[in-house]
C-alpha atoms as a PDB file:
ATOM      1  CA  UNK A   1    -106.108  14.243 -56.169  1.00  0.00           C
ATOM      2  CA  UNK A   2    -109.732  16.166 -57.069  1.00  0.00           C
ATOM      3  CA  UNK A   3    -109.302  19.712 -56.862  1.00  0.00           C
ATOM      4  CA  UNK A   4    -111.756  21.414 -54.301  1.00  0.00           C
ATOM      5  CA  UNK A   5    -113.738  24.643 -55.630  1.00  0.00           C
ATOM      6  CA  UNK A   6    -112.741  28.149 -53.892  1.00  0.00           C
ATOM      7  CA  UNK A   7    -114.457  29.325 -51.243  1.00  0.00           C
ATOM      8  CA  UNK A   8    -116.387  32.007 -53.197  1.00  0.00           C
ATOM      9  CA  UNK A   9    -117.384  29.719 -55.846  1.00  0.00           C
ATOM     10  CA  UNK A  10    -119.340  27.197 -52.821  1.00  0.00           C
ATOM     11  CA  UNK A  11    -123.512  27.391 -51.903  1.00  0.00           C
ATOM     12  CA  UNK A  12    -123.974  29.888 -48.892  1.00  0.00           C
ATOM     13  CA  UNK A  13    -124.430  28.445 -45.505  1.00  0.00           C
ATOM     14  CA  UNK A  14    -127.384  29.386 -43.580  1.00  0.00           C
ATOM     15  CA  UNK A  15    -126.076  30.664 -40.355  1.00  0.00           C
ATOM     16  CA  UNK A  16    -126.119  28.477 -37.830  1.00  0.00           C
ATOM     17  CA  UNK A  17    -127.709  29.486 -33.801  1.00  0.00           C
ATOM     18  CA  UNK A  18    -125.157  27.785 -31.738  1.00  0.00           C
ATOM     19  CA  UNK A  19    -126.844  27.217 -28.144  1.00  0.00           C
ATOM     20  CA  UNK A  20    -124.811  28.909 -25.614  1.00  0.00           C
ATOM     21  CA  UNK A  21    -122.735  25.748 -23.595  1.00  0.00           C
ATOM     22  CA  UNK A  22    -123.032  25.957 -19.217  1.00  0.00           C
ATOM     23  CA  UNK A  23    -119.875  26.950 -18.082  1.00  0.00           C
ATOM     24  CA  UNK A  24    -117.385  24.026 -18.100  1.00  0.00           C
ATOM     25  CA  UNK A  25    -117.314  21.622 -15.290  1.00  0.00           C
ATOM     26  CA  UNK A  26    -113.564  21.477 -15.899  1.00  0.00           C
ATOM     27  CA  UNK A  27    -112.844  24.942 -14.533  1.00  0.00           C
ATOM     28  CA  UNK A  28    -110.833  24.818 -11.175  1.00  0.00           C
ATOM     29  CA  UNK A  29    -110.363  28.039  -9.072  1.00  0.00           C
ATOM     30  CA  UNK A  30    -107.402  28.133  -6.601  1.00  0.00           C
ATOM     31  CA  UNK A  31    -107.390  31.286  -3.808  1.00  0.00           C
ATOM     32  CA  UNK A  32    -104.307  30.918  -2.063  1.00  0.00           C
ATOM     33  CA  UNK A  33    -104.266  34.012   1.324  1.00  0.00           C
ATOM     34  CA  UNK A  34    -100.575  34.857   2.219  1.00  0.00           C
ATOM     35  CA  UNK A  35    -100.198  37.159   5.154  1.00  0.00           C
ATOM     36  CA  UNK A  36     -96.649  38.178   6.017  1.00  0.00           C
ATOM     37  CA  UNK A  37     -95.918  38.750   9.552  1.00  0.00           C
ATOM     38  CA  UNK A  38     -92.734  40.501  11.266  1.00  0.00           C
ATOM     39  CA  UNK A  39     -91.480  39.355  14.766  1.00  0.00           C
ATOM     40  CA  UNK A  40     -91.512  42.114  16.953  1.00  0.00           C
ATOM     41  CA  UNK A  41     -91.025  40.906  20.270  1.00  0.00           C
ATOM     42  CA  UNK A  42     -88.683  37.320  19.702  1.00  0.00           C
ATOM     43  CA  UNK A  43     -88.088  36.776  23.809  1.00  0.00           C
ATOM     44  CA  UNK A  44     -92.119  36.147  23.288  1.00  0.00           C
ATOM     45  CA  UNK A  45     -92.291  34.170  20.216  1.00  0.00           C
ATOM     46  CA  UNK A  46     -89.412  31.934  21.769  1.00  0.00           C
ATOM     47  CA  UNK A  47     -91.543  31.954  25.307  1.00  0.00           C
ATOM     48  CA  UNK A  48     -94.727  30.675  23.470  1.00  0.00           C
ATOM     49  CA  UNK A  49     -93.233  28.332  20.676  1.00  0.00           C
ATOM     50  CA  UNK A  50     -91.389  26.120  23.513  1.00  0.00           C
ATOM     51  CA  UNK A  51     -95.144  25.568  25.142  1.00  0.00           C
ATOM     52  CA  UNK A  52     -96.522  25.080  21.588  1.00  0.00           C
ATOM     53  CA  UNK A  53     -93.784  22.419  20.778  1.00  0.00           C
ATOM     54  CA  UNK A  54     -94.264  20.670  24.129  1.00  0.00           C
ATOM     55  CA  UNK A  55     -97.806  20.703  23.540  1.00  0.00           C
ATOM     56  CA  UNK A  56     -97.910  19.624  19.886  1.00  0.00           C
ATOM     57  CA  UNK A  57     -94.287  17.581  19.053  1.00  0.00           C
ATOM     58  CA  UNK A  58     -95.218  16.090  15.913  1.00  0.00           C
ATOM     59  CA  UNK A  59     -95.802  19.495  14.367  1.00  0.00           C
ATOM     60  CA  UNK A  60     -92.223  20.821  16.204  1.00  0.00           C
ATOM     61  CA  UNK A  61     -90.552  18.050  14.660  1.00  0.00           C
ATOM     62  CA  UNK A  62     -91.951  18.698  11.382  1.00  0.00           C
ATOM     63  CA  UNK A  63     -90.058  22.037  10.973  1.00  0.00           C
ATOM     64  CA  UNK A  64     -87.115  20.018  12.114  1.00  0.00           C
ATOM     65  CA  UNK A  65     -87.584  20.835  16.207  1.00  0.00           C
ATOM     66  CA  UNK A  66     -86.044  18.044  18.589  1.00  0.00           C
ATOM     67  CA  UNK A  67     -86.361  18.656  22.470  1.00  0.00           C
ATOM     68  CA  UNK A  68     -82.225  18.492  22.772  1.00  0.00           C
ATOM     69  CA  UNK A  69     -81.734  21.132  20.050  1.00  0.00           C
ATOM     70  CA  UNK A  70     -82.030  24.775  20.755  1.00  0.00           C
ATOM     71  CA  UNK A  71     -85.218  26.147  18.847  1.00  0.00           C
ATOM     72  CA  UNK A  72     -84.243  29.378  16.921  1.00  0.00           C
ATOM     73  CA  UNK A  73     -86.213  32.639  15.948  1.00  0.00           C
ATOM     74  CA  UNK A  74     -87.428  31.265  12.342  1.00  0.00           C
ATOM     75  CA  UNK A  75     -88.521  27.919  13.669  1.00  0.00           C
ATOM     76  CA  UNK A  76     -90.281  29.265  16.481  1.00  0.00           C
ATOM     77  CA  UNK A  77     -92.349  31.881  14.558  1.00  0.00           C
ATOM     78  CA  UNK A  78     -93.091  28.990  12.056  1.00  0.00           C
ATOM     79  CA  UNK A  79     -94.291  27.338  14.259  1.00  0.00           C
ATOM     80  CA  UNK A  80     -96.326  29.249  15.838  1.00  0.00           C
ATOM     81  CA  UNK A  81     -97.933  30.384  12.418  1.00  0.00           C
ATOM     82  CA  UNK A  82     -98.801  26.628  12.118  1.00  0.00           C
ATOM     83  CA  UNK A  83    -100.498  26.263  14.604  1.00  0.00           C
ATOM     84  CA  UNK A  84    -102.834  29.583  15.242  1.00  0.00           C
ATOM     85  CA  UNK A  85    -104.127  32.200  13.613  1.00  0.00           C
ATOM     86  CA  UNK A  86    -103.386  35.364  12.493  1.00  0.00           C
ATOM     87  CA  UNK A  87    -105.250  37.261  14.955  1.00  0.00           C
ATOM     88  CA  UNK A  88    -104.140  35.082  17.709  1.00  0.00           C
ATOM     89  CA  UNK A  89    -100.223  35.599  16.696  1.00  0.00           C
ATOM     90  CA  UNK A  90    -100.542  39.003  17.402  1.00  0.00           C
ATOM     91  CA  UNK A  91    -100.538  38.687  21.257  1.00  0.00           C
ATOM     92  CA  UNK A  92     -97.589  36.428  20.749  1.00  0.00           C
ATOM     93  CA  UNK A  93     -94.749  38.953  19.474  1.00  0.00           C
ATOM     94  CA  UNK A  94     -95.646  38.492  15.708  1.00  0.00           C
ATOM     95  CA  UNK A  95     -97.449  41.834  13.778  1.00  0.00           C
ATOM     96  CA  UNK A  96     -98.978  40.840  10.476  1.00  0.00           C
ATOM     97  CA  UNK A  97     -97.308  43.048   7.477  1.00  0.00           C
ATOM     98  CA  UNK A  98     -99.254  42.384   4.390  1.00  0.00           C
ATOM     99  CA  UNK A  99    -102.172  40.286   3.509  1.00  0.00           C
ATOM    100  CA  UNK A 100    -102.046  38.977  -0.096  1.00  0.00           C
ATOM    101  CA  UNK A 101    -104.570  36.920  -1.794  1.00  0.00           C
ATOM    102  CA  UNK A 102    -103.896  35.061  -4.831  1.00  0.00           C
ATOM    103  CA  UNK A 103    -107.251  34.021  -7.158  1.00  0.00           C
ATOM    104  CA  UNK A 104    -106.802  31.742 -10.455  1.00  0.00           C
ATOM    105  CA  UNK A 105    -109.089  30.111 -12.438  1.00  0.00           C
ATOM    106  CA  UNK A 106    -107.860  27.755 -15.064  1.00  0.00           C
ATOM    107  CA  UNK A 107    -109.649  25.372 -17.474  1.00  0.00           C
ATOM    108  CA  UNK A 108    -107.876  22.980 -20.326  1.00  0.00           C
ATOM    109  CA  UNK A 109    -108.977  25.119 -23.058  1.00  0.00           C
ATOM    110  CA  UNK A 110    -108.671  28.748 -22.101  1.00  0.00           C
ATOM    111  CA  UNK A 111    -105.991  30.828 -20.670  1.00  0.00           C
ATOM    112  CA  UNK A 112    -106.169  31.824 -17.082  1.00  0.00           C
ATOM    113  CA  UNK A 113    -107.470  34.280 -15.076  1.00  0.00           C
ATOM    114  CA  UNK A 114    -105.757  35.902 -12.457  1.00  0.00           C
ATOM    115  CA  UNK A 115    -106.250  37.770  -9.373  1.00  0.00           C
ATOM    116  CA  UNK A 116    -104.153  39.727  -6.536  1.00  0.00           C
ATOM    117  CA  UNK A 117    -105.006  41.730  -4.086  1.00  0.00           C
ATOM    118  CA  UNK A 118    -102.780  42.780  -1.542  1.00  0.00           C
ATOM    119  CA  UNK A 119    -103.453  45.664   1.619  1.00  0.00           C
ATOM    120  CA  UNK A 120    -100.999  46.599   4.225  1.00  0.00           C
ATOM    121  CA  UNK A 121    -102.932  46.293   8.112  1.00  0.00           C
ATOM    122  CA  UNK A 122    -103.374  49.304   9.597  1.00  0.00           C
ATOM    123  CA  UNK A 123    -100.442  50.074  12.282  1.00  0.00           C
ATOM    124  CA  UNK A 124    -101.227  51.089  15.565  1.00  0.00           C
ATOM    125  CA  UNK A 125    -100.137  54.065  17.167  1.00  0.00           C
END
């Protein structure tokens, strides 16, 4: 086996200009919004998840709903979170709680980066 020289004892290297690389297309971001919401008024979330599940089945059946079972609290305010929005739950006995948002960016060579922000809605009155 040839010995190799040390380090010291080798030529100098010119420095070499590396061009800067674009970012890498293999970066993938995911921003995933979480808002928590607390049933305040359940007669109401029960009154408007029945019309919701008559309205739209498949989606009451997907959280397990059948028309000859009794639909509880948590399946009704599922439900219901399904299938409007945050603003709209609000006139349906739901109050939103917290609003989270998750950011991460990720690529196969580099650690990720992560983000979360979190804020508390103002309460009324």
């Amino acid at each position: 086996m040839p010995r190799r020289p040390h380090p010291s004892l080798l030529p100098a290297v010119p420095e070499q200009i590396v061009p800067r690389r674009p970012l890498d297309p293999g970066v993938h971001v995911q921003r995933v919004q979480v808002d928590d919401l607390v049933v305040t008024d359940p007669a109401l979330v029960l009154t408007h998840a029945h019309t919701a599940a008559r309205h739209d089945p498949e989606a009451a059946a997907l959280l397990g709903y059948r028309p000859n079972t009794a639909l509880t609290l948590q399946t009704a305010a599922a439900l219901l979170c399904a299938l409007h929005t945050t603003d709209d739950l609000t006139g349906m006995g739901l109050r939103a709680a917290r609003h989270t948002t998750r950011i991460n960016a990720a690529s196969p060579h580099r650690e990720s980066v992560v983000l979360e922000l979190t804020d508390a809605p103002e309460r009324d009155g």
